[in-house]
C-alpha atoms as a PDB file:
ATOM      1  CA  UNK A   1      62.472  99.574 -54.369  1.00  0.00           C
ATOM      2  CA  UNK A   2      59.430  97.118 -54.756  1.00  0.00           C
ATOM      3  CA  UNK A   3      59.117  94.411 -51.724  1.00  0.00           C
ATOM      4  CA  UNK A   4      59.491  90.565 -53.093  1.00  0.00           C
ATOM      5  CA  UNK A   5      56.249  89.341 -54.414  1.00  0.00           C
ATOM      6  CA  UNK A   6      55.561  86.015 -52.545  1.00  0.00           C
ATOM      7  CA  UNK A   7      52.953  83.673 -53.539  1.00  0.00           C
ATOM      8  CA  UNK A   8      51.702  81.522 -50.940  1.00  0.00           C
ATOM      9  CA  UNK A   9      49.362  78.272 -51.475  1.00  0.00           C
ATOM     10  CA  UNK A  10      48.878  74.845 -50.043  1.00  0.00           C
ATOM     11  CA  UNK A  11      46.880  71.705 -50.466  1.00  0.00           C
ATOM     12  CA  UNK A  12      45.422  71.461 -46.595  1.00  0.00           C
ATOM     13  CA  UNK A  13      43.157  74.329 -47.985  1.00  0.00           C
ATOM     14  CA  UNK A  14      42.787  78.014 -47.457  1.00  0.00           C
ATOM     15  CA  UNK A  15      42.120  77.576 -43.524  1.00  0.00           C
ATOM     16  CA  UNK A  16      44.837  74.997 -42.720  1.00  0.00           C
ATOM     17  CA  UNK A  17      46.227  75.875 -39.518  1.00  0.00           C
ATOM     18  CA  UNK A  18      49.955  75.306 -41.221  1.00  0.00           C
ATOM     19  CA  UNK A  19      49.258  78.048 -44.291  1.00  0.00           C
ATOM     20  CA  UNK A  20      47.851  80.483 -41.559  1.00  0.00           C
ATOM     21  CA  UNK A  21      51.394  80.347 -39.176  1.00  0.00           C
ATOM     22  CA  UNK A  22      53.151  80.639 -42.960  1.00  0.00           C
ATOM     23  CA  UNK A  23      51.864  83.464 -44.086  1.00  0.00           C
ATOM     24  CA  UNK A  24      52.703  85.291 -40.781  1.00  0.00           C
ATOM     25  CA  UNK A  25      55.935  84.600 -41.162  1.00  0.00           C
ATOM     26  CA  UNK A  26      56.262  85.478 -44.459  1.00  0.00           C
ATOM     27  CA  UNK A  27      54.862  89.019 -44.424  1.00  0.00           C
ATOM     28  CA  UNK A  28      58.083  89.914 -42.925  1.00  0.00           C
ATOM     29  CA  UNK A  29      59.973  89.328 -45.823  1.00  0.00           C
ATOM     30  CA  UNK A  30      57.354  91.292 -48.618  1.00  0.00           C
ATOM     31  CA  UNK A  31      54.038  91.378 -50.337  1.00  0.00           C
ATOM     32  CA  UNK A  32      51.787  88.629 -49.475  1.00  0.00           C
ATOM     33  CA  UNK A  33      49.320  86.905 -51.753  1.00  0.00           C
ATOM     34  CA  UNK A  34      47.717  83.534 -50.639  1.00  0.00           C
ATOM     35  CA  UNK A  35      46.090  81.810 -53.491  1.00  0.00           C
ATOM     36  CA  UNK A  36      44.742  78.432 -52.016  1.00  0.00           C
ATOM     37  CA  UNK A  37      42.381  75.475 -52.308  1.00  0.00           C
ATOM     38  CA  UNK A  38      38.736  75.806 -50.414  1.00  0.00           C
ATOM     39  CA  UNK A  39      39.031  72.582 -49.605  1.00  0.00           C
ATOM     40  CA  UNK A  40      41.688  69.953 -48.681  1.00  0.00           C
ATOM     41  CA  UNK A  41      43.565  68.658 -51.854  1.00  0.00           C
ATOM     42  CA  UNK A  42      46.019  65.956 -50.001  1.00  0.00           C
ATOM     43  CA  UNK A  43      47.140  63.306 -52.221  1.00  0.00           C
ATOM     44  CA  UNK A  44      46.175  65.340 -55.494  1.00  0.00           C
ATOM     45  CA  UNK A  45      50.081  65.276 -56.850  1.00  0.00           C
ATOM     46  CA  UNK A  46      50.283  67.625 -60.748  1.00  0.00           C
ATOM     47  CA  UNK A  47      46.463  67.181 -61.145  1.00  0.00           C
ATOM     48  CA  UNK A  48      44.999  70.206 -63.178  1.00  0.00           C
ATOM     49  CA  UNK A  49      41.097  70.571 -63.273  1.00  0.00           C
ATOM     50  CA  UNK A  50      40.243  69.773 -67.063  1.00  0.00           C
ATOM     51  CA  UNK A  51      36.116  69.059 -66.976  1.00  0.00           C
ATOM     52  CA  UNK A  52      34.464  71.502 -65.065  1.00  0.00           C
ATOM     53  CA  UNK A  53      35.052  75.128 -63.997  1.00  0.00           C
ATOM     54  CA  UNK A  54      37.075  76.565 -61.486  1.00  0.00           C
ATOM     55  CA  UNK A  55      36.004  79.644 -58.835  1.00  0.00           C
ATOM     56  CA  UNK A  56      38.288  81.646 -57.251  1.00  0.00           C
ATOM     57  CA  UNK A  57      36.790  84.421 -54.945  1.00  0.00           C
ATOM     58  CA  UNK A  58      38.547  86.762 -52.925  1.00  0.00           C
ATOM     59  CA  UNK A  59      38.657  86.796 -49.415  1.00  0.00           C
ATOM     60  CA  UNK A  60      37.357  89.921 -47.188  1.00  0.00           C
ATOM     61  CA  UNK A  61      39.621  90.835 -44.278  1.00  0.00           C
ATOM     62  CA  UNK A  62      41.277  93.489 -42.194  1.00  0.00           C
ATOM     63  CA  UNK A  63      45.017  92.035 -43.110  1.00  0.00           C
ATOM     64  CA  UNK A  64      47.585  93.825 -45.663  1.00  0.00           C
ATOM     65  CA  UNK A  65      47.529  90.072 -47.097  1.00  0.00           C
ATOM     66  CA  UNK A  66      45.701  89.390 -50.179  1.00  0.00           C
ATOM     67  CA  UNK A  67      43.772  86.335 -49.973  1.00  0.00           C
ATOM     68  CA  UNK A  68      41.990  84.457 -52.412  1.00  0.00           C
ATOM     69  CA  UNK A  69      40.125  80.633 -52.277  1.00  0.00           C
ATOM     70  CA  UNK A  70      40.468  78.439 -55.044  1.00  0.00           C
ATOM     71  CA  UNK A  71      38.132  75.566 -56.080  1.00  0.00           C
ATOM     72  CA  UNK A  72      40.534  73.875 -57.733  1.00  0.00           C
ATOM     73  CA  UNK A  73      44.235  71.560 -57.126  1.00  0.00           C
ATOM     74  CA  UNK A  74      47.120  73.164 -55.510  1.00  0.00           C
ATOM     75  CA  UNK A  75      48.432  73.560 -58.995  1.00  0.00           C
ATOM     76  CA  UNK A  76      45.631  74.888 -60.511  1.00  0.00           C
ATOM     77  CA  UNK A  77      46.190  77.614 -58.003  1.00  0.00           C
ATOM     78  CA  UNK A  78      49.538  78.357 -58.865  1.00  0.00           C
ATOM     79  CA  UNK A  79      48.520  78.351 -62.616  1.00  0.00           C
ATOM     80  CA  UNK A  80      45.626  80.633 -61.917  1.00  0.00           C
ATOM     81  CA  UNK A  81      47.694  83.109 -59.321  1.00  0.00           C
ATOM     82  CA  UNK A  82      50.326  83.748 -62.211  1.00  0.00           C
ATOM     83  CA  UNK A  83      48.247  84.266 -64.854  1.00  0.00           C
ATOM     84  CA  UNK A  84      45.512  86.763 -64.017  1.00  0.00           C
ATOM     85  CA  UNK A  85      45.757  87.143 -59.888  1.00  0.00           C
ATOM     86  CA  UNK A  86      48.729  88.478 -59.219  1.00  0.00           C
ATOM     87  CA  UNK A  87      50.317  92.039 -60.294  1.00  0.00           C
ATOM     88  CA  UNK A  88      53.417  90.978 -61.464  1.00  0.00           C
ATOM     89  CA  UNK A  89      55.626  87.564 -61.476  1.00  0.00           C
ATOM     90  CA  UNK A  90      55.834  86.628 -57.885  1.00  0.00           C
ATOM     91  CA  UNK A  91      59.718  86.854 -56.178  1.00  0.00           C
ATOM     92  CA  UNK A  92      59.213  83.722 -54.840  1.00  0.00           C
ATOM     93  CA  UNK A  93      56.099  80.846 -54.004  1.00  0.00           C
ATOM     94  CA  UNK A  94      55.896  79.266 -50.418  1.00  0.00           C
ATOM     95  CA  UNK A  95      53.895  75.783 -50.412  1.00  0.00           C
ATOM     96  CA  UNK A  96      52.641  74.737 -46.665  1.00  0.00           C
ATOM     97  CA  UNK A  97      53.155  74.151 -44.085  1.00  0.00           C
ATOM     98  CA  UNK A  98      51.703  70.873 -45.148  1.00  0.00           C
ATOM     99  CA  UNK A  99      50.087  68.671 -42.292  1.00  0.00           C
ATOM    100  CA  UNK A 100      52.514  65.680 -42.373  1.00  0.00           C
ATOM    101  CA  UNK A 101      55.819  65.050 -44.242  1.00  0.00           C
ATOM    102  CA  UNK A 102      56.682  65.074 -47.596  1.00  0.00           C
ATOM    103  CA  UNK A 103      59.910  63.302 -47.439  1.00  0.00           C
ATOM    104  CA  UNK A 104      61.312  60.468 -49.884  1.00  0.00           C
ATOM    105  CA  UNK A 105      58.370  59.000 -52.162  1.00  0.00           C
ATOM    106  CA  UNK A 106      55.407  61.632 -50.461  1.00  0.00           C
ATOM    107  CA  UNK A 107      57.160  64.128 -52.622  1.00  0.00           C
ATOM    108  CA  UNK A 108      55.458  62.469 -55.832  1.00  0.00           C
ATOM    109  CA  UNK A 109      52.083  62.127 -54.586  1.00  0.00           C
ATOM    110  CA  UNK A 110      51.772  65.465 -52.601  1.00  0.00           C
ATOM    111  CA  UNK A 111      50.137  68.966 -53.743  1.00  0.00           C
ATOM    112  CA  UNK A 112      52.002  70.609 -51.469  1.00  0.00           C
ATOM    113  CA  UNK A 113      55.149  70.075 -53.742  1.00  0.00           C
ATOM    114  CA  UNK A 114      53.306  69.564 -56.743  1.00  0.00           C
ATOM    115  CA  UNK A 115      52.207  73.453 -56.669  1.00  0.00           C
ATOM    116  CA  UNK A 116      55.894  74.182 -55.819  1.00  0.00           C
ATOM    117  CA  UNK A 117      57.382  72.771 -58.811  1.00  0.00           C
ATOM    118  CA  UNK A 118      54.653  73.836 -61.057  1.00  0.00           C
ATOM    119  CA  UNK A 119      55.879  77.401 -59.428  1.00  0.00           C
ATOM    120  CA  UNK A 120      59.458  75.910 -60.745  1.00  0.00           C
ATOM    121  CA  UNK A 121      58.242  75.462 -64.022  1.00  0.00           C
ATOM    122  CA  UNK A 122      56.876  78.868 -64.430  1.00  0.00           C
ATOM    123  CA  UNK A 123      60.820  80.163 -63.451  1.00  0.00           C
ATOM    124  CA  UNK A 124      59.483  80.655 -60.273  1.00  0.00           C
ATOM    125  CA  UNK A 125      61.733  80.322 -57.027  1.00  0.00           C
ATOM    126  CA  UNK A 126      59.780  77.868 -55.061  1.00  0.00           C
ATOM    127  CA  UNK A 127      60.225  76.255 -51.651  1.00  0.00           C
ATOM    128  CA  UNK A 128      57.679  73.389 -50.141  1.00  0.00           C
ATOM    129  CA  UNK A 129      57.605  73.303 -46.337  1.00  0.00           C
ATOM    130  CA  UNK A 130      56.097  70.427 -44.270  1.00  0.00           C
ATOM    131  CA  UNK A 131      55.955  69.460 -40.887  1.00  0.00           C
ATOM    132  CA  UNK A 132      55.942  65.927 -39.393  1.00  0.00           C
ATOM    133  CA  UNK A 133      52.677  65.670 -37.494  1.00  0.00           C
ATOM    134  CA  UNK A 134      49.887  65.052 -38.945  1.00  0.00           C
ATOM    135  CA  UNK A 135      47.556  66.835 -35.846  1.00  0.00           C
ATOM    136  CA  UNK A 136      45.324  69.599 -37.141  1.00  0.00           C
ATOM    137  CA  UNK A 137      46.721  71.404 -33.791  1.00  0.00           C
ATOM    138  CA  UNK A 138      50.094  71.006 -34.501  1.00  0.00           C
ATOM    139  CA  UNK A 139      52.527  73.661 -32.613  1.00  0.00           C
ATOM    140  CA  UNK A 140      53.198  74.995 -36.683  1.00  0.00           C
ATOM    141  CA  UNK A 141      56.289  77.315 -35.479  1.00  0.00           C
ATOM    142  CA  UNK A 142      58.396  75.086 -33.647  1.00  0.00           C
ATOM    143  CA  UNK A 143      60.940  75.406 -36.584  1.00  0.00           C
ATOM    144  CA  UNK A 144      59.585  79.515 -37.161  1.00  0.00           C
ATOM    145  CA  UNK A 145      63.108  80.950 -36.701  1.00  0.00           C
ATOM    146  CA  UNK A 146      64.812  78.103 -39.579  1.00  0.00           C
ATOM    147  CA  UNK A 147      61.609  78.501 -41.792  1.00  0.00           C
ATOM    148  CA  UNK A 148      62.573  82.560 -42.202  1.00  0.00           C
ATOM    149  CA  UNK A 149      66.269  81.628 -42.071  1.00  0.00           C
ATOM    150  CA  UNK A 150      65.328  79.346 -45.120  1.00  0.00           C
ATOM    151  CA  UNK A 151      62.984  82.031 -46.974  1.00  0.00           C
ATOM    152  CA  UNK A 152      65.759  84.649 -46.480  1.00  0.00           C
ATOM    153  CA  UNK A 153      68.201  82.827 -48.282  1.00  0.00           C
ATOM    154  CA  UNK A 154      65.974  81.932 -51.295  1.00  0.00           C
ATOM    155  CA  UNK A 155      65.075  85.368 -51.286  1.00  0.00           C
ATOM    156  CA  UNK A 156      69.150  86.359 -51.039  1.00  0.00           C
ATOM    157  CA  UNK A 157      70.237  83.978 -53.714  1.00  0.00           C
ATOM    158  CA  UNK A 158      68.099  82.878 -56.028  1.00  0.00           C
ATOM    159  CA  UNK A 159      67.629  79.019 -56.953  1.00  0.00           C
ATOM    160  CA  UNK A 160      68.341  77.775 -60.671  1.00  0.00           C
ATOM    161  CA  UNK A 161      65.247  77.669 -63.222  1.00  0.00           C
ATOM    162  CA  UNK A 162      63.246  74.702 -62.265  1.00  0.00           C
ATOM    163  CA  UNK A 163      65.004  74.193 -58.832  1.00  0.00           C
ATOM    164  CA  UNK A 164      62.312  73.876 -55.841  1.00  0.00           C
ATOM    165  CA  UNK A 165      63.184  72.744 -52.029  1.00  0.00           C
ATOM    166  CA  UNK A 166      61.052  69.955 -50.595  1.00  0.00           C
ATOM    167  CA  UNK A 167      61.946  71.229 -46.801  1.00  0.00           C
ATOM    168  CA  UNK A 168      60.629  68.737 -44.167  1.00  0.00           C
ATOM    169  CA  UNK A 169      60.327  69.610 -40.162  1.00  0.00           C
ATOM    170  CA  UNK A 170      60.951  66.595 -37.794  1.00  0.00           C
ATOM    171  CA  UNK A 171      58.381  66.307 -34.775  1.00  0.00           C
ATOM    172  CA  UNK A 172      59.963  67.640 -31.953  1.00  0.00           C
ATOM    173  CA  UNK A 173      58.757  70.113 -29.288  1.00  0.00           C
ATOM    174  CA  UNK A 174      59.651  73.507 -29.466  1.00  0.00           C
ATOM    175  CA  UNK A 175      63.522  74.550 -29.474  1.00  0.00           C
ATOM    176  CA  UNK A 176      65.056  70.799 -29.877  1.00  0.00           C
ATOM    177  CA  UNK A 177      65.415  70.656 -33.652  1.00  0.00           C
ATOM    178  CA  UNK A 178      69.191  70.210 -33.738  1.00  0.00           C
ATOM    179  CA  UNK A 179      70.072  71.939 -37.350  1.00  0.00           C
ATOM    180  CA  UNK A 180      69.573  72.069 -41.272  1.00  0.00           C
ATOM    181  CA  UNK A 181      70.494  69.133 -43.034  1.00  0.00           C
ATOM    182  CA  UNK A 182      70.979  69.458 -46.913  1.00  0.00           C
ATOM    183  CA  UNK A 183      70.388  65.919 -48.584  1.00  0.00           C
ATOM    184  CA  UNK A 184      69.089  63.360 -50.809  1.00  0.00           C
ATOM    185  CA  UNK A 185      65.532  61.593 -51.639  1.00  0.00           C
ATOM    186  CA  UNK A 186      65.531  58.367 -49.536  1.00  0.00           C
ATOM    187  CA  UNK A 187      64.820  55.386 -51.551  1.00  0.00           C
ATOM    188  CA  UNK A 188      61.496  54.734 -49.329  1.00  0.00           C
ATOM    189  CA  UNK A 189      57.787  53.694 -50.605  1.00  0.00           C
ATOM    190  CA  UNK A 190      54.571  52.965 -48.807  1.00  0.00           C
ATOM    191  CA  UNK A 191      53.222  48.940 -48.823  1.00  0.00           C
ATOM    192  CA  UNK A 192      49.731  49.601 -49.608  1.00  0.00           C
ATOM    193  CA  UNK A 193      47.484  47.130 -49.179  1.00  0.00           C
ATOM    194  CA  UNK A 194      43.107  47.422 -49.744  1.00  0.00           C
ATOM    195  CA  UNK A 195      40.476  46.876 -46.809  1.00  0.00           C
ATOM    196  CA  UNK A 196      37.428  45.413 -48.712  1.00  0.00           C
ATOM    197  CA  UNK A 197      34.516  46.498 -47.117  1.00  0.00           C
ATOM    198  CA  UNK A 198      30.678  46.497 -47.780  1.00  0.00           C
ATOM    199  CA  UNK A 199      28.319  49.679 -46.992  1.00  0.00           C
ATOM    200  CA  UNK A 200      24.856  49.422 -45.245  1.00  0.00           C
ATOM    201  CA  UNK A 201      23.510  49.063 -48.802  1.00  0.00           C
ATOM    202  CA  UNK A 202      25.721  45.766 -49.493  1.00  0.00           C
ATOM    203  CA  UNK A 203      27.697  46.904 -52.199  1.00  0.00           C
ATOM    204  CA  UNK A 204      31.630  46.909 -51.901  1.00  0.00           C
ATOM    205  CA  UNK A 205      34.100  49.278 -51.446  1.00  0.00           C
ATOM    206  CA  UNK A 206      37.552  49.758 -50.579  1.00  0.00           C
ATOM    207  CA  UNK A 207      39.409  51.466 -48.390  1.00  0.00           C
ATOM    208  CA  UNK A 208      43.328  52.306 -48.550  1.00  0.00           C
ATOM    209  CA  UNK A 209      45.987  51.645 -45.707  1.00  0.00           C
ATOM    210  CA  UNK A 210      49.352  50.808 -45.544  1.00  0.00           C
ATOM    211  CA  UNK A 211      53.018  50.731 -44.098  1.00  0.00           C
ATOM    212  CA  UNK A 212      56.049  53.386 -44.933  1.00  0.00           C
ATOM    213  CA  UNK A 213      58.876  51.270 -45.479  1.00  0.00           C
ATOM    214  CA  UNK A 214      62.351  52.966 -45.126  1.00  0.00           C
ATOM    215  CA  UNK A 215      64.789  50.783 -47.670  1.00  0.00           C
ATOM    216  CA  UNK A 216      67.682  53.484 -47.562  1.00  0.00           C
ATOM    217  CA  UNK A 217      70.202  52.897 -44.751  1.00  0.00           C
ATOM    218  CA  UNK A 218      71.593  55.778 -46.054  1.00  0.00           C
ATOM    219  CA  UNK A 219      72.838  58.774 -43.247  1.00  0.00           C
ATOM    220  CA  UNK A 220      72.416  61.405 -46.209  1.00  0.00           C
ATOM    221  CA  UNK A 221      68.749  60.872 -46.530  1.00  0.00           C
ATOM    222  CA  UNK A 222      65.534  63.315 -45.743  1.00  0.00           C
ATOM    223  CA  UNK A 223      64.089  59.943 -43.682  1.00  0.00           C
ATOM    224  CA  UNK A 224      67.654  60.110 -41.500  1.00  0.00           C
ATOM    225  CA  UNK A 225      67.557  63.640 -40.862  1.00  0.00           C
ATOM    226  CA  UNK A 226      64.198  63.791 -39.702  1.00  0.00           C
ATOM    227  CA  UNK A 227      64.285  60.719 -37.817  1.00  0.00           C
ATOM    228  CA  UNK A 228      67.425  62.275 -35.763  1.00  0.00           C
ATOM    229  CA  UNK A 229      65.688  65.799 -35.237  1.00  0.00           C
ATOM    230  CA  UNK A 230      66.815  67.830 -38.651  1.00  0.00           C
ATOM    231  CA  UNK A 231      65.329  70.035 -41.315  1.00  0.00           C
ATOM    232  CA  UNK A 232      65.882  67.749 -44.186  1.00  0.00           C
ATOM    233  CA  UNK A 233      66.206  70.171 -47.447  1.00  0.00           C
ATOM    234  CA  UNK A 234      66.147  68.280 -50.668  1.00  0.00           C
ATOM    235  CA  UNK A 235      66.282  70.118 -54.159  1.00  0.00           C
ATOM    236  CA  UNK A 236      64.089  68.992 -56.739  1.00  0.00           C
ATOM    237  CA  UNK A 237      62.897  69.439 -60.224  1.00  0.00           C
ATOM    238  CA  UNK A 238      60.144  68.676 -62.363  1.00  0.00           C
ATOM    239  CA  UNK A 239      62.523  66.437 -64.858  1.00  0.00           C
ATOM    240  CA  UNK A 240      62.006  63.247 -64.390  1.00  0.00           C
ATOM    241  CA  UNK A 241      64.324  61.692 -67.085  1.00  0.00           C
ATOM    242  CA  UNK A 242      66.733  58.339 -65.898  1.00  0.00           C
ATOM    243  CA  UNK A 243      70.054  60.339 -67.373  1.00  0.00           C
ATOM    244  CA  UNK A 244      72.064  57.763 -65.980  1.00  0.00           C
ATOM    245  CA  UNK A 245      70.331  54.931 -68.097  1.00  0.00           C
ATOM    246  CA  UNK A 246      70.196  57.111 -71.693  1.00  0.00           C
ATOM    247  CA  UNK A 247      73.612  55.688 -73.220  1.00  0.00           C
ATOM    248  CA  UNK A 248      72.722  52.331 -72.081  1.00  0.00           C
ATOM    249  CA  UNK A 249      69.260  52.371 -73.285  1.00  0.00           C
ATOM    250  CA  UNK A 250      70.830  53.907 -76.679  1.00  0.00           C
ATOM    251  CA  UNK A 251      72.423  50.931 -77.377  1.00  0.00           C
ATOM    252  CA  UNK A 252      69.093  48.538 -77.672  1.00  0.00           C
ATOM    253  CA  UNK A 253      67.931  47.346 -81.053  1.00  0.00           C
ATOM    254  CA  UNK A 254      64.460  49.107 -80.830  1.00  0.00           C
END
């Protein structure tokens, strides 16, 4: 029988110290191919390059892994790995291990999940790991044994069309995360505010900071099971529609 295809991508880029511990862990489980961005594409969310071409060039080494650098978004790579990369359909994508978490409202703005659902879309089993710590160094396989544990039961049993887990790591050192927690988006946002600033030339420019503000009290949250030392595992999908709201919003005289 054929080992699971696994497709394995990212949005730190291609040397990220996060997708380099993930694809060691993953070549346990089956074939290996890492298409991923040449350069960091943080922040980049479902963007697709439109206006100018992308490269992709594969990667010389001694591994069994398959490795291939991308110029363009995290879901341009996806696009690109299933439509003339890889041999076959891929068994399964792997996003990560993103530098810093995607919990609550990150999950909108981050490539890391963004090229995990587009890997939903495509009927793709998906799963989006990221880790708390946002250190370049961080120690990426404190949570090694649960990230296999989780891959192995994708792998095992499946995941509904267009169902992706956003998986989150808390940071805590080695051997004190204290389990898997299976919950809910908290309802959390970031209070952004604008640092105007002037270059040495005089001419303006602005600068982005802010606050992550926690609303949800909630103890069935991704933000509570991180902030008490779980793996917060939240499925998601790419369908964005209110349901709730469509027999109420039926009723107005448009």
């Amino acid at each position: 029988m054929e080992r699971p295809l696994i497709l394995i991508t990212n949005d730190d880029g291609i040397t990220a110290p996060g997708i380099r511990n993930l694809i060691n862990m993953a070549k346990e489980f089956g074939e290996v191919y890492v298409v991923a961005p040449d350069s960091p594409q943080s922040g980049m969310g479902h963007a697709v390059t439109l206006n100018k071409a992308i490269f992709c060039n594969e990667i010389v080494s001694q591994s069994e892994v398959k490795e291939f650098s991308c110029s363009g978004t995290p879901v341009d790579c996806v696009k690109l790995a299933v439509a003339h990369i890889l041999p076959r359909k891929p068994d399964l994508c792997i996003s990560g291990i993103n530098h810093g978490s995607n919990s609550s409202i990150n999950v909108i703005y981050s490539g890391t999940m963004s090229a995990a659902v587009e890997a939903g879309i495509e009927g793709i089993p998906a799963i989006g790991f990221s880790l708390d710590n946002f250190d370049y160094n961080a120690d990426f396989t404190v949570a090694e044994t649960e990230i296999k544990s989780i891959i192995k039961e994708v792998l095992e049993n499946k995941l509904p069309k267009g169902i992706v887990l956003n998986v989150n790591i808390p940071d805590v050192p080695k051997g004190e995360i204290k389990g898997v927690k299976v919950v809910r988006q908290a309802d959390a946002k970031w209070d952004e505010k604008f640092d105007k600033r002037e270059d040495p030339r005089g001419r303006q420019y602005y600068w982005m900071c802010g606050e992550f503000v926690n609303h949800d009290k909630g103890d069935d949250t991704d933000e509570y099971a991180l902030a008490n030392g779980y793996i917060s595992i939240v499925p998601v999908r790419f369908d964005l529609t209110a349901h709730h709201f469509l027999s109420e919003l039926k009723n107005w005289n448009f």
